[in-house]
N, C-alpha and C. Protein backbone atom coordinates (compact mmCIF):
# COMPACT_ATOMS: atom_id res chain seq x y z
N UNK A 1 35.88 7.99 14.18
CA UNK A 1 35.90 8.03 15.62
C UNK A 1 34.95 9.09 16.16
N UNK A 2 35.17 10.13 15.48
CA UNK A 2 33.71 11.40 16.07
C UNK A 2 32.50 10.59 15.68
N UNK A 3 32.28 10.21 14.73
CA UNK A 3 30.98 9.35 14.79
C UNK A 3 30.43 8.71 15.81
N UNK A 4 31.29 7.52 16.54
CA UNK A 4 31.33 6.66 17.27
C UNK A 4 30.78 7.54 19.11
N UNK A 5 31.71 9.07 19.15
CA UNK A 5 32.17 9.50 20.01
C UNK A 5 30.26 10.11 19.96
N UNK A 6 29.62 10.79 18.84
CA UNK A 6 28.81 11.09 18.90
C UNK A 6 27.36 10.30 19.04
N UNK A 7 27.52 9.05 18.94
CA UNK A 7 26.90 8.30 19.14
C UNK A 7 26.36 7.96 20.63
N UNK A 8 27.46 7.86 21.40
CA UNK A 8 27.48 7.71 22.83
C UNK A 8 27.08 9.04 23.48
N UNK A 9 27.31 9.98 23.34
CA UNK A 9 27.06 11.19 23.40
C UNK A 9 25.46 11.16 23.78
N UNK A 10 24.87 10.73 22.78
CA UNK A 10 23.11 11.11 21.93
C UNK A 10 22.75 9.56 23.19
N UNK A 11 23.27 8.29 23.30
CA UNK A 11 22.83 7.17 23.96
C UNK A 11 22.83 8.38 25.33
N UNK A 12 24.25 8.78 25.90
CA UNK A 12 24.03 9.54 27.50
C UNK A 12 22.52 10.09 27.66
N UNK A 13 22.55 11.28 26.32
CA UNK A 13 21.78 12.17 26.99
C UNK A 13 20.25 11.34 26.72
N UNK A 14 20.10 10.32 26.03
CA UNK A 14 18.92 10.04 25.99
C UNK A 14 18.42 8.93 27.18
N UNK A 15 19.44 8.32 27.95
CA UNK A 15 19.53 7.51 29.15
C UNK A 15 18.75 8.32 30.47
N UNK A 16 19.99 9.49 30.68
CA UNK A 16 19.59 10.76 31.67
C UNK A 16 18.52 11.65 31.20
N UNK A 17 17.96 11.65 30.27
CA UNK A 17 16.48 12.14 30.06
C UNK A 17 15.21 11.06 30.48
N UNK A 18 15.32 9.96 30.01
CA UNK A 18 14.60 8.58 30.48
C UNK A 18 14.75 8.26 32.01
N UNK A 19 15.88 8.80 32.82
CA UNK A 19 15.73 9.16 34.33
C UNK A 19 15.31 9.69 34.71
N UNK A 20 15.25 10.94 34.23
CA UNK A 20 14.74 12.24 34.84
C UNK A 20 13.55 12.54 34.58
N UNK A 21 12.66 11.75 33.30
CA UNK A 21 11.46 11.20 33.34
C UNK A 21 10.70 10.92 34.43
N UNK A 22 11.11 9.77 35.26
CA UNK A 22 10.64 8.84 36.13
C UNK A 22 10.96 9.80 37.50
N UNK A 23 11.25 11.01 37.41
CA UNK A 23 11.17 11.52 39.20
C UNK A 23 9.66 12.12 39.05
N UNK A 24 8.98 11.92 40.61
CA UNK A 24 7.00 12.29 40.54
C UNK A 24 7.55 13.61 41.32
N UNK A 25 6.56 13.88 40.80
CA UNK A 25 6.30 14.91 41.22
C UNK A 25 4.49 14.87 41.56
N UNK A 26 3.80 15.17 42.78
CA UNK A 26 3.05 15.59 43.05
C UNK A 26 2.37 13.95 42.94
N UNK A 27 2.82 12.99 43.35
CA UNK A 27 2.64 11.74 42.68
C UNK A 27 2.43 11.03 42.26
N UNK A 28 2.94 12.13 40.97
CA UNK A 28 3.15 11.04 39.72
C UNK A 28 4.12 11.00 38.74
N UNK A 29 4.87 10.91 38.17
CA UNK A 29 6.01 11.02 37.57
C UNK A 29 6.42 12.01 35.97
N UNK A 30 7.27 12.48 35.98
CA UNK A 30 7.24 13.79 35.02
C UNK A 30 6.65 13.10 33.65
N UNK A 31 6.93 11.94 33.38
CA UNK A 31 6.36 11.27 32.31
C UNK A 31 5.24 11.33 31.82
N UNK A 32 4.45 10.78 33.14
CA UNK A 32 2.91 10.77 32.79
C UNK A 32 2.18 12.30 32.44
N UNK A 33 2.74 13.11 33.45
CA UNK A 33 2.34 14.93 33.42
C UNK A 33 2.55 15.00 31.89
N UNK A 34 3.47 15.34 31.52
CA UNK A 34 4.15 15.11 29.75
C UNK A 34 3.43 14.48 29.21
N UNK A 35 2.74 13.51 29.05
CA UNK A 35 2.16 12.71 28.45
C UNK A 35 0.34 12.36 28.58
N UNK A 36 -0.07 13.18 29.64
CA UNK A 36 -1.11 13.90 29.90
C UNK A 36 -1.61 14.83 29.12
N UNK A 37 -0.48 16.25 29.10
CA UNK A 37 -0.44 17.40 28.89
C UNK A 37 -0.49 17.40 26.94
N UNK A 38 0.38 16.35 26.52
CA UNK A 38 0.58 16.55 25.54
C UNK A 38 -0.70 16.03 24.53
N UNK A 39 -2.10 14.56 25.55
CA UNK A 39 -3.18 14.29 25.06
C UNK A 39 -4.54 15.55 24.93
N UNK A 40 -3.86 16.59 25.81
CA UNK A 40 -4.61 17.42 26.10
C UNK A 40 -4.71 18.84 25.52
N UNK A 41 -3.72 18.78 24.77
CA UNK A 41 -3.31 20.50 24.08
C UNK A 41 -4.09 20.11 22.95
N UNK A 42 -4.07 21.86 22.49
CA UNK A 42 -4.97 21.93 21.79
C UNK A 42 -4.46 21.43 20.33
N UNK A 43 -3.21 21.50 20.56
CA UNK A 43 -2.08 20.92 19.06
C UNK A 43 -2.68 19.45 19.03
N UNK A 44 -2.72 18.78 19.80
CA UNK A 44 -2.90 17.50 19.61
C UNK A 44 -4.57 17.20 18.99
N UNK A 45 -5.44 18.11 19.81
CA UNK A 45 -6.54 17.62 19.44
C UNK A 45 -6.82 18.27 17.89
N UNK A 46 -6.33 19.48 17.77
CA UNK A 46 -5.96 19.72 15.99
C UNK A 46 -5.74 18.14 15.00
N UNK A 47 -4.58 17.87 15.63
CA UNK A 47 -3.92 16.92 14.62
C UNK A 47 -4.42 15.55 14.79
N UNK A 48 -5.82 15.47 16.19
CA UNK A 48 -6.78 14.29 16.19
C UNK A 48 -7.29 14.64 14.90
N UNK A 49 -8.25 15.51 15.08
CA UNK A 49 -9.20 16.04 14.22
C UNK A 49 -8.64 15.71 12.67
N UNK A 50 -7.74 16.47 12.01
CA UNK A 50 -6.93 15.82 11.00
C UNK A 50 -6.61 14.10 10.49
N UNK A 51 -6.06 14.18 11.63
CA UNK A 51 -6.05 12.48 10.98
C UNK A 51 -7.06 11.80 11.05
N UNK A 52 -8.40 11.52 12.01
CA UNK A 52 -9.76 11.20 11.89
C UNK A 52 -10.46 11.80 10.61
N UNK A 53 -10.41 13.23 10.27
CA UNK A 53 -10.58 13.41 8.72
C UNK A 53 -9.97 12.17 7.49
N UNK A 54 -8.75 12.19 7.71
CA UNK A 54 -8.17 11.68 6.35
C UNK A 54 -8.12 10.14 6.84
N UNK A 55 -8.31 9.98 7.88
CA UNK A 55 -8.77 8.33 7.41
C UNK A 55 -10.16 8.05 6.99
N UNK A 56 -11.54 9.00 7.02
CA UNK A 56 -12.63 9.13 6.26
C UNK A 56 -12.48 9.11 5.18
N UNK A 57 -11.64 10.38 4.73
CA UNK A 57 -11.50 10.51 3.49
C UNK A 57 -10.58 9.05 2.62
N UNK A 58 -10.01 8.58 3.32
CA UNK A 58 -9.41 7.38 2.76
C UNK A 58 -10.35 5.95 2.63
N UNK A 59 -10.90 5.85 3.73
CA UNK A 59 -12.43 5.01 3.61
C UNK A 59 -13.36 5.10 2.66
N UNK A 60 -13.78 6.59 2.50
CA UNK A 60 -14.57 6.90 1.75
C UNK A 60 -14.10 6.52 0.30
N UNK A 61 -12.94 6.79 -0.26
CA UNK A 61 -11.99 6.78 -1.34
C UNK A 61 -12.34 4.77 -1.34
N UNK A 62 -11.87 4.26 -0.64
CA UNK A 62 -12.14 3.08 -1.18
C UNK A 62 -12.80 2.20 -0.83
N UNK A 63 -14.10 2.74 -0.50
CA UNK A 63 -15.40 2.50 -0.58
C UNK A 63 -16.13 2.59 -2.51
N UNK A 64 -15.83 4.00 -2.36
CA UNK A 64 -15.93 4.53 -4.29
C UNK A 64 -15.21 3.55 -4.85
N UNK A 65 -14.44 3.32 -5.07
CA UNK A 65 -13.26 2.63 -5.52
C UNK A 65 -13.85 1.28 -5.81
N UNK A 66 -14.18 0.94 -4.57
CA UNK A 66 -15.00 -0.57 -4.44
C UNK A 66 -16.08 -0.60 -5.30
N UNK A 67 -17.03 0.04 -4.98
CA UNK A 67 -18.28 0.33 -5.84
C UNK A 67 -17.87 0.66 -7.48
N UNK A 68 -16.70 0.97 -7.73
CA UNK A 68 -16.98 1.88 -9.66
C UNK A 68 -16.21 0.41 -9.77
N UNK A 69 -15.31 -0.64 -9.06
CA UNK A 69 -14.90 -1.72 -10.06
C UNK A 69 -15.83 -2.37 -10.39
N UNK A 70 -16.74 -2.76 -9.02
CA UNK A 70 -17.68 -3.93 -9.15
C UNK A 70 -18.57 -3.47 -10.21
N UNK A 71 -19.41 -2.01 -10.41
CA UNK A 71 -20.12 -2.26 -11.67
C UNK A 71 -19.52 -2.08 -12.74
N UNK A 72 -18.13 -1.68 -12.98
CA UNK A 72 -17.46 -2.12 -13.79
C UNK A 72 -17.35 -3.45 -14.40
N UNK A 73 -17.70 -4.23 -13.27
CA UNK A 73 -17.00 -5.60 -13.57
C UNK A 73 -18.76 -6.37 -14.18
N UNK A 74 -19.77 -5.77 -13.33
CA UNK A 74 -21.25 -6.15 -13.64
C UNK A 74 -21.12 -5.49 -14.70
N UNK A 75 -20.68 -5.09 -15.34
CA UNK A 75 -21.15 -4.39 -16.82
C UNK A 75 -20.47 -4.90 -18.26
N UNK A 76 -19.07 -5.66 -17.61
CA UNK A 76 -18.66 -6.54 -18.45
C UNK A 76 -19.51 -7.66 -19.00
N UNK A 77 -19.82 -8.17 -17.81
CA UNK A 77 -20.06 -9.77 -17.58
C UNK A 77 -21.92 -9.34 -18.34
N UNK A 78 -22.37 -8.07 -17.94
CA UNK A 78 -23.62 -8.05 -19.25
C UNK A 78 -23.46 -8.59 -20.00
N UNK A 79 -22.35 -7.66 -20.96
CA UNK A 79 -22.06 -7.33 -21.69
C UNK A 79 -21.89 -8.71 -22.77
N UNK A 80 -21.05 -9.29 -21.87
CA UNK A 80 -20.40 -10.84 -22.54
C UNK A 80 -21.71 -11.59 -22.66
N UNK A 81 -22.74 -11.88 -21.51
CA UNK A 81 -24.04 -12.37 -21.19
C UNK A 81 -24.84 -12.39 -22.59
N UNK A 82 -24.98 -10.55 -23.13
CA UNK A 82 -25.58 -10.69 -24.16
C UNK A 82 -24.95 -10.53 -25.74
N UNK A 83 -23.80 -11.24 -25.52
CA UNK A 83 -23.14 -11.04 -26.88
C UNK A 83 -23.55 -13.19 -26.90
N UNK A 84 -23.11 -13.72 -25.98
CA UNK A 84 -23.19 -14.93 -25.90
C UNK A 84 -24.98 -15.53 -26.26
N UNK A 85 -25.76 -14.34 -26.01
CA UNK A 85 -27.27 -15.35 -26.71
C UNK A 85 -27.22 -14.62 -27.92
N UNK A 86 -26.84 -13.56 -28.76
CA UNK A 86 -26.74 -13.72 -29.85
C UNK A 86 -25.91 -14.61 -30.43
């Protein structure tokens, strides 16, 4: 039952936060300010910077990746090429 009780609890306060969102101020609504503010700090553009890194670095990764199978795979098929005219 505290489960249940805490459940409703966490639904209230997250209802009356999602209200109190939507009052403007200066007009426009606390949401958008929040959500402005938060494209604009410097935390955020940190953790742009970061993740635009590591999806390079993940590109890059299987880009390499791409490239060492395929001549992997061209080096087989030599391989077989010249075992087959002897």
């Amino acid at each position: 039952m505290e489960e249940l009780k805490f459940v409703f609890k966490c639904f209230a306060a997250t209802a009356l936060l999602i209200v109190l969102m939507q009052v403007k101020v200066a007009g426009n609504s606390i949401e958008s300010h929040s959500f402005r503010w938060l494209q604009k700090s410097t935390v955020s553009q940190y953790i742009q910077s970061a993740a635009a890194g590591g999806a390079m670095a993940i590109r890059n990764l299987g880009r390499s990746l791409g490239d060492g199978v395929a001549s992997t795979v061209d080096g087989f098929q030599e391989g077989a090429h010249e075992k087959a005219i002897r």
